[in-house]
PDB file of N, CA and C in Angstrom:
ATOM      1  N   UNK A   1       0.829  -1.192   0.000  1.00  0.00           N
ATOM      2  CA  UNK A   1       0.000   0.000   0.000  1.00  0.00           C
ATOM      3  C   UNK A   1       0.870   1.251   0.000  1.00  0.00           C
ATOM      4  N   UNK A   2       2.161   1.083   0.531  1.00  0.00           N
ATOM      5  CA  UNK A   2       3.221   2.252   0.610  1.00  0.00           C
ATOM      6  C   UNK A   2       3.346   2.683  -0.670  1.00  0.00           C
ATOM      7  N   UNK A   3       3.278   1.587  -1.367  1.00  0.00           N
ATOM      8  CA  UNK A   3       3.622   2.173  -3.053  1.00  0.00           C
ATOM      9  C   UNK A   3       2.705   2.548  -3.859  1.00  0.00           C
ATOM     10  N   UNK A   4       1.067   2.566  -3.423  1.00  0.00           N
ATOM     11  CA  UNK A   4       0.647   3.296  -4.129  1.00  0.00           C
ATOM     12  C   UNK A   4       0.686   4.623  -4.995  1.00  0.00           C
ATOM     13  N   UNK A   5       1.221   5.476  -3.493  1.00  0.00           N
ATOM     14  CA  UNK A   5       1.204   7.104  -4.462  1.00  0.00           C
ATOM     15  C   UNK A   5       1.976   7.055  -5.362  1.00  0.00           C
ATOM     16  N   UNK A   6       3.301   6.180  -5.580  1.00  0.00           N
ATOM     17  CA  UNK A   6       3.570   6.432  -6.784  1.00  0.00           C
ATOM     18  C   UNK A   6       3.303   5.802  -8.070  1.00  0.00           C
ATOM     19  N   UNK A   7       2.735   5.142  -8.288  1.00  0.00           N
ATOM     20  CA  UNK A   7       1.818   4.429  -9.307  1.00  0.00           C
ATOM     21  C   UNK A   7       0.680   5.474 -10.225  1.00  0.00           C
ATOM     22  N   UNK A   8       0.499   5.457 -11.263  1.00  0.00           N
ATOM     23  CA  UNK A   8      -0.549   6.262 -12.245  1.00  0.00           C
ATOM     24  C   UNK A   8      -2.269   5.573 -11.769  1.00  0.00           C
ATOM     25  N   UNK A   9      -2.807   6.655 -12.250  1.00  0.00           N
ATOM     26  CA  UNK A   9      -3.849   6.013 -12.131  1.00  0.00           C
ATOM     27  C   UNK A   9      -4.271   4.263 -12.505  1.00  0.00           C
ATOM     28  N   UNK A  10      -3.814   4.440 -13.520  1.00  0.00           N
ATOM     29  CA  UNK A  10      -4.361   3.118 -14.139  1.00  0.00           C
ATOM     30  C   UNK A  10      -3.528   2.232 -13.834  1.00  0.00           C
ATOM     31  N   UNK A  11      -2.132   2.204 -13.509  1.00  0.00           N
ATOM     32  CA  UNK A  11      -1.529   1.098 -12.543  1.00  0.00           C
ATOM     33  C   UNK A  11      -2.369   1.016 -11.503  1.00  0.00           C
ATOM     34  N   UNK A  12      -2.787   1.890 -10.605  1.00  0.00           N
ATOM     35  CA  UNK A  12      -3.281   1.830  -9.422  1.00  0.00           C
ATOM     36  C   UNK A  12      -4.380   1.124  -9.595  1.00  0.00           C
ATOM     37  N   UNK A  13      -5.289   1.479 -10.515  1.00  0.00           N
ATOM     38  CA  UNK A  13      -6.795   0.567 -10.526  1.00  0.00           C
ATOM     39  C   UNK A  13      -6.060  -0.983 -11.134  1.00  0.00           C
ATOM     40  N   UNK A  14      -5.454  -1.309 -12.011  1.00  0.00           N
ATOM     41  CA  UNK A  14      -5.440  -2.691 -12.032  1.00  0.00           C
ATOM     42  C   UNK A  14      -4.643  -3.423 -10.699  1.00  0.00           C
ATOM     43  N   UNK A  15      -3.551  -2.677 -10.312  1.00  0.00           N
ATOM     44  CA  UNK A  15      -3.345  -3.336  -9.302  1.00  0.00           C
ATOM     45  C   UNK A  15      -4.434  -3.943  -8.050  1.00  0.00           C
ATOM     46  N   UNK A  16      -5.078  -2.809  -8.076  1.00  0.00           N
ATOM     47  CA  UNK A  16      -6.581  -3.259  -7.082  1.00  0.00           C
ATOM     48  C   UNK A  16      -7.183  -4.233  -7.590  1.00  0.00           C
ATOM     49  N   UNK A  17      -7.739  -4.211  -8.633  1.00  0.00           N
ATOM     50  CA  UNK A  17      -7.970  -5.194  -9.484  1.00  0.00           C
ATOM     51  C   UNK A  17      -7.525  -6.603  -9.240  1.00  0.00           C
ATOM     52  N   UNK A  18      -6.117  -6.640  -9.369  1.00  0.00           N
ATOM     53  CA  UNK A  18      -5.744  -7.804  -9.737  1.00  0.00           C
ATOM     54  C   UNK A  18      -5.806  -8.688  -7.698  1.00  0.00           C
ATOM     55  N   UNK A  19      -5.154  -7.492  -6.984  1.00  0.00           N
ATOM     56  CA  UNK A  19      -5.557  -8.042  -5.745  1.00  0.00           C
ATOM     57  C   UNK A  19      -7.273  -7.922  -5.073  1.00  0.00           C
ATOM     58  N   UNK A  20      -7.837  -8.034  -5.817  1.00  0.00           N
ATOM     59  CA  UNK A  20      -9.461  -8.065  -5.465  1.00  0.00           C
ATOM     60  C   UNK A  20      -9.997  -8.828  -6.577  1.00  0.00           C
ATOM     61  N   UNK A  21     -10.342  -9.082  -7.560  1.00  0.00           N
ATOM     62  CA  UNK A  21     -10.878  -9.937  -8.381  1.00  0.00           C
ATOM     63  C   UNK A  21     -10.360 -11.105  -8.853  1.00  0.00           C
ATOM     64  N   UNK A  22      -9.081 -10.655  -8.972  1.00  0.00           N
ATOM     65  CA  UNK A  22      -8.294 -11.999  -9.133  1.00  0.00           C
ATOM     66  C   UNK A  22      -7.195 -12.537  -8.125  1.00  0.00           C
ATOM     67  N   UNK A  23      -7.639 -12.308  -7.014  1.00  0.00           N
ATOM     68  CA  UNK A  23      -6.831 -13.192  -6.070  1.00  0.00           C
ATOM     69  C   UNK A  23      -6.389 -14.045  -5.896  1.00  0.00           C
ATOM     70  N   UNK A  24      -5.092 -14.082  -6.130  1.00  0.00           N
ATOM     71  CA  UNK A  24      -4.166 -15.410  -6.046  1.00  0.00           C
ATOM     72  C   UNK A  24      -4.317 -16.300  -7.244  1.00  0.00           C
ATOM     73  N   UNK A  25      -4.812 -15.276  -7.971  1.00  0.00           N
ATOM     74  CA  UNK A  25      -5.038 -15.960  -9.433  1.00  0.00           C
ATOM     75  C   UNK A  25      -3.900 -15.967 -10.336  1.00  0.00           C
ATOM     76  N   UNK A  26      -3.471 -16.563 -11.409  1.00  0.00           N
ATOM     77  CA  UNK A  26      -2.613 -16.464 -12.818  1.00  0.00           C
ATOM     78  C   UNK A  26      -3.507 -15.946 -13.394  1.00  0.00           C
ATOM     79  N   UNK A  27      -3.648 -14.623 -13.949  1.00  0.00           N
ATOM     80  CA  UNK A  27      -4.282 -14.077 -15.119  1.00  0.00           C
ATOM     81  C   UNK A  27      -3.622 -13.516 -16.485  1.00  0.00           C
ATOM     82  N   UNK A  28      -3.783 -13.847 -17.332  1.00  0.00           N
ATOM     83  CA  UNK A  28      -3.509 -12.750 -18.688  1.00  0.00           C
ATOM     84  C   UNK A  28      -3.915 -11.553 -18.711  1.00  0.00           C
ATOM     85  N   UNK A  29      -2.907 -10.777 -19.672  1.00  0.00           N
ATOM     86  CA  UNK A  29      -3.291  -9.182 -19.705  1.00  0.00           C
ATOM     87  C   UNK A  29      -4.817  -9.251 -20.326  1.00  0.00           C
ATOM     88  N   UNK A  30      -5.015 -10.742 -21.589  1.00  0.00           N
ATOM     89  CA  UNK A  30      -6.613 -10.301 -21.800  1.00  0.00           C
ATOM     90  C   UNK A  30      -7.732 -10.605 -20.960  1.00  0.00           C
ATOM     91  N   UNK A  31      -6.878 -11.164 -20.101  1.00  0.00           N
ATOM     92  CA  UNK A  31      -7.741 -11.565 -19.013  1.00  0.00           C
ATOM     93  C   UNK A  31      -8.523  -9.859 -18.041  1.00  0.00           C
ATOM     94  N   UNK A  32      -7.501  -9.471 -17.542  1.00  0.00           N
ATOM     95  CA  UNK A  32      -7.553  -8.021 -16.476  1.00  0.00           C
ATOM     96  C   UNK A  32      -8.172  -6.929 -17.663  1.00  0.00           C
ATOM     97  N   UNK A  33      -8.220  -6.787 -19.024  1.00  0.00           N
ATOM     98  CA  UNK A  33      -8.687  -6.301 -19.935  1.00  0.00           C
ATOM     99  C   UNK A  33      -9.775  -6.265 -20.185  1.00  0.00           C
ATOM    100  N   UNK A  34     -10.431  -7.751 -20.032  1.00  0.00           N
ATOM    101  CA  UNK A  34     -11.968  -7.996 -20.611  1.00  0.00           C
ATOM    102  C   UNK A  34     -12.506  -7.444 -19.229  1.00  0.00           C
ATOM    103  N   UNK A  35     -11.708  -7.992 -17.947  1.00  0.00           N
ATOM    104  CA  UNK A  35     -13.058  -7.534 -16.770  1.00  0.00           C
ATOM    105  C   UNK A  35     -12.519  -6.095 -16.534  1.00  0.00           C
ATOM    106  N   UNK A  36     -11.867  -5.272 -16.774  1.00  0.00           N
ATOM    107  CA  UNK A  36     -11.535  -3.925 -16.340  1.00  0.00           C
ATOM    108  C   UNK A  36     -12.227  -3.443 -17.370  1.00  0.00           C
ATOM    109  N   UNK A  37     -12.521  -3.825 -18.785  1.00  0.00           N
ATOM    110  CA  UNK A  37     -13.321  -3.024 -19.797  1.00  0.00           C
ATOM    111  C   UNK A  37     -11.674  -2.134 -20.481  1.00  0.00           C
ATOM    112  N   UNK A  38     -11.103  -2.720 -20.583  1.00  0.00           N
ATOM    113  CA  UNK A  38      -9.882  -1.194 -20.896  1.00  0.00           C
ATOM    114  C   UNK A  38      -9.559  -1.902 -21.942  1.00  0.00           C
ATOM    115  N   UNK A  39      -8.644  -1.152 -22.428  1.00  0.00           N
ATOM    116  CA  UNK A  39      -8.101  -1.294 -23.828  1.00  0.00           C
ATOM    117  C   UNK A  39      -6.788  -2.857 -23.479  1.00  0.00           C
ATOM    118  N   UNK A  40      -6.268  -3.186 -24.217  1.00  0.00           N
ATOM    119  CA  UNK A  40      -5.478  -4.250 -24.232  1.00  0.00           C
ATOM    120  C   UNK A  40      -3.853  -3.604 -24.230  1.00  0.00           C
ATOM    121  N   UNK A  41      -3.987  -2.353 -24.312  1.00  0.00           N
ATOM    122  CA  UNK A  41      -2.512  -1.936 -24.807  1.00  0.00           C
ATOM    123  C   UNK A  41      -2.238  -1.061 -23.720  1.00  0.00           C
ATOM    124  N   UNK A  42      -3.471  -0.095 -23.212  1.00  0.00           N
ATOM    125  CA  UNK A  42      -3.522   0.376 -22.355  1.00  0.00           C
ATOM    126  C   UNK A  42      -2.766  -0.116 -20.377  1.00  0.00           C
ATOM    127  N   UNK A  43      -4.059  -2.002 -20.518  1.00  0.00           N
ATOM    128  CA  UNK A  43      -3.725  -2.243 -19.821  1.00  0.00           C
ATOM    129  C   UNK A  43      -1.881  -2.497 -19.657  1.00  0.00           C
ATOM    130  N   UNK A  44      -1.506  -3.639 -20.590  1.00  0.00           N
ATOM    131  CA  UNK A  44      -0.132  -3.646 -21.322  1.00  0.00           C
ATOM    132  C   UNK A  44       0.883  -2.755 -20.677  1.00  0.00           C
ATOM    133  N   UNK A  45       0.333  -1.613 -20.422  1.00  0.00           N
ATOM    134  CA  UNK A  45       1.285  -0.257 -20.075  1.00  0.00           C
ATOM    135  C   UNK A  45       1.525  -0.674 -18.383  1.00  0.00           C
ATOM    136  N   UNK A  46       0.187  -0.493 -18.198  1.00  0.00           N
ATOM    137  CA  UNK A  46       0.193  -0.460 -16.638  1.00  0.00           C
ATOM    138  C   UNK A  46       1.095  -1.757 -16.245  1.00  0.00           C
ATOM    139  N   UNK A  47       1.029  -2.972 -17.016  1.00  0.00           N
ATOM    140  CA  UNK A  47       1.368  -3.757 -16.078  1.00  0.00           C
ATOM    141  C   UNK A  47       2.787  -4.003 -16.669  1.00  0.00           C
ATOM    142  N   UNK A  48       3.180  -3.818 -17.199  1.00  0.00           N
ATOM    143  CA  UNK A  48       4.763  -2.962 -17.550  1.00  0.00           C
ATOM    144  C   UNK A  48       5.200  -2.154 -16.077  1.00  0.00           C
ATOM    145  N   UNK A  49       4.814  -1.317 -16.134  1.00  0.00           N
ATOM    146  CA  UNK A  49       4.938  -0.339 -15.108  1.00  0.00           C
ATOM    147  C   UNK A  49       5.128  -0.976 -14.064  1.00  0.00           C
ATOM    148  N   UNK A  50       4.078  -1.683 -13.593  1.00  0.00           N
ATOM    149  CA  UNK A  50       3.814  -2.850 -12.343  1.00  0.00           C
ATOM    150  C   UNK A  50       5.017  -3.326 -12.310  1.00  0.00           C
ATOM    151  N   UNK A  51       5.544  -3.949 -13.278  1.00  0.00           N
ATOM    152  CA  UNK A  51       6.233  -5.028 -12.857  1.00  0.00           C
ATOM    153  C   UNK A  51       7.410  -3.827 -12.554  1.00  0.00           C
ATOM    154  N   UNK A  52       7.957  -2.891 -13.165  1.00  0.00           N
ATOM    155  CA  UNK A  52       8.900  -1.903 -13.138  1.00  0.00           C
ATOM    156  C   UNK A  52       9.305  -2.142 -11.953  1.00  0.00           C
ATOM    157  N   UNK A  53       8.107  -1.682 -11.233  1.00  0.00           N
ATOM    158  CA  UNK A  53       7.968  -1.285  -9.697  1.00  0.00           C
ATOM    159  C   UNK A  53       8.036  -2.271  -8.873  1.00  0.00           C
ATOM    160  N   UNK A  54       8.044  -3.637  -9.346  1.00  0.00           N
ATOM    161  CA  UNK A  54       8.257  -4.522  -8.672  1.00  0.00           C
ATOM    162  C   UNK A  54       6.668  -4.758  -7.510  1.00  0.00           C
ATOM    163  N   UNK A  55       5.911  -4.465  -7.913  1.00  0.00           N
ATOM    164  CA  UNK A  55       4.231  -4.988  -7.599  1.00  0.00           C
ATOM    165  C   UNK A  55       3.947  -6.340  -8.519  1.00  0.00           C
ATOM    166  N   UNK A  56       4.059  -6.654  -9.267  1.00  0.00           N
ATOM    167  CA  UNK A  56       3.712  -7.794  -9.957  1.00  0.00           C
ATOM    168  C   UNK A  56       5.371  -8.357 -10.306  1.00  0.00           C
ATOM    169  N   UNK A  57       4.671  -9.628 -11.035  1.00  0.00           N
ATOM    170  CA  UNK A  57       5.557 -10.444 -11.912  1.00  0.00           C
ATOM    171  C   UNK A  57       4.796 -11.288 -12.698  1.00  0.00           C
ATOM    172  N   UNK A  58       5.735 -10.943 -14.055  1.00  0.00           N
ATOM    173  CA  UNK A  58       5.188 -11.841 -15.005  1.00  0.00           C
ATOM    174  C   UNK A  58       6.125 -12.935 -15.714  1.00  0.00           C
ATOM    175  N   UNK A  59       5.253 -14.149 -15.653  1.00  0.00           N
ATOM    176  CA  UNK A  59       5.927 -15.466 -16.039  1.00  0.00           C
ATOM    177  C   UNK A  59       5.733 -15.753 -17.759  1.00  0.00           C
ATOM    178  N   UNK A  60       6.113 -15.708 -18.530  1.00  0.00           N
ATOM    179  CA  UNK A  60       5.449 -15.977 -19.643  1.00  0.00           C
ATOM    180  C   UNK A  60       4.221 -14.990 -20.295  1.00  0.00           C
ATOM    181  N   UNK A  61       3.242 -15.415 -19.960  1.00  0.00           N
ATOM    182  CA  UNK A  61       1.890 -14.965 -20.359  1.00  0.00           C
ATOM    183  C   UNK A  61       1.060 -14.491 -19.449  1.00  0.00           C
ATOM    184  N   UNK A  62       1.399 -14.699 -17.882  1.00  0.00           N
ATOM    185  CA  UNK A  62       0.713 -14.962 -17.016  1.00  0.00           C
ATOM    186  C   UNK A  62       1.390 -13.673 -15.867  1.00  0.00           C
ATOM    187  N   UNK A  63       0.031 -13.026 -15.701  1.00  0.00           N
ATOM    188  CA  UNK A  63       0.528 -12.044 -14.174  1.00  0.00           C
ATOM    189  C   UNK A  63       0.111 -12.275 -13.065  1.00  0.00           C
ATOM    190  N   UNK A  64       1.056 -12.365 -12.082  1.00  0.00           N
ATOM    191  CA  UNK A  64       1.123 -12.778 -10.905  1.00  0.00           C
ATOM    192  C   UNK A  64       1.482 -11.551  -9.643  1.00  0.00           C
ATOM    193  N   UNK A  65       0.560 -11.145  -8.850  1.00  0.00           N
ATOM    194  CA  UNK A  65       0.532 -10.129  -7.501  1.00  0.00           C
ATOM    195  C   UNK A  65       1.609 -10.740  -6.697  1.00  0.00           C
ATOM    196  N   UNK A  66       2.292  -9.572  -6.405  1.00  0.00           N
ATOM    197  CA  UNK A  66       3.405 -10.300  -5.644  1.00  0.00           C
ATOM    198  C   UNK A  66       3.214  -9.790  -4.073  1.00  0.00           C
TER     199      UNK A  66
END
């Protein structure tokens, strides 16, 4: 939660996201896409970013809340 403020908006909402809807889940970016309603490239960005920041990790295809 410390690292929110520095996160963009839209990092910030998928990160919520991903720890509230998909909990403890393996999801795809088209996965967090179809239920966020957002663009695919958009999301893409954010979770780039994410991982930047070391909030996520991604295996392959698959994003994982760290």
């Amino acid at each position: 939660i410390r690292k929110l403020p520095g996160l963009t908006n839209t990092e910030r909402g998928i990160a919520c996201l991903l720890g509230t809807v998909f909990d403890g889940e393996e999801v795809t970016i088209s996965g967090i896409a179809l239920k966020a309603k957002m663009d695919y490239r958009t999301v893409e960005g954010a979770i780039k970013g994410l991982e930047k920041k070391g909030i996520i990790k991604i295996t392959e295809n698959t994003v994982i809340l760290q």
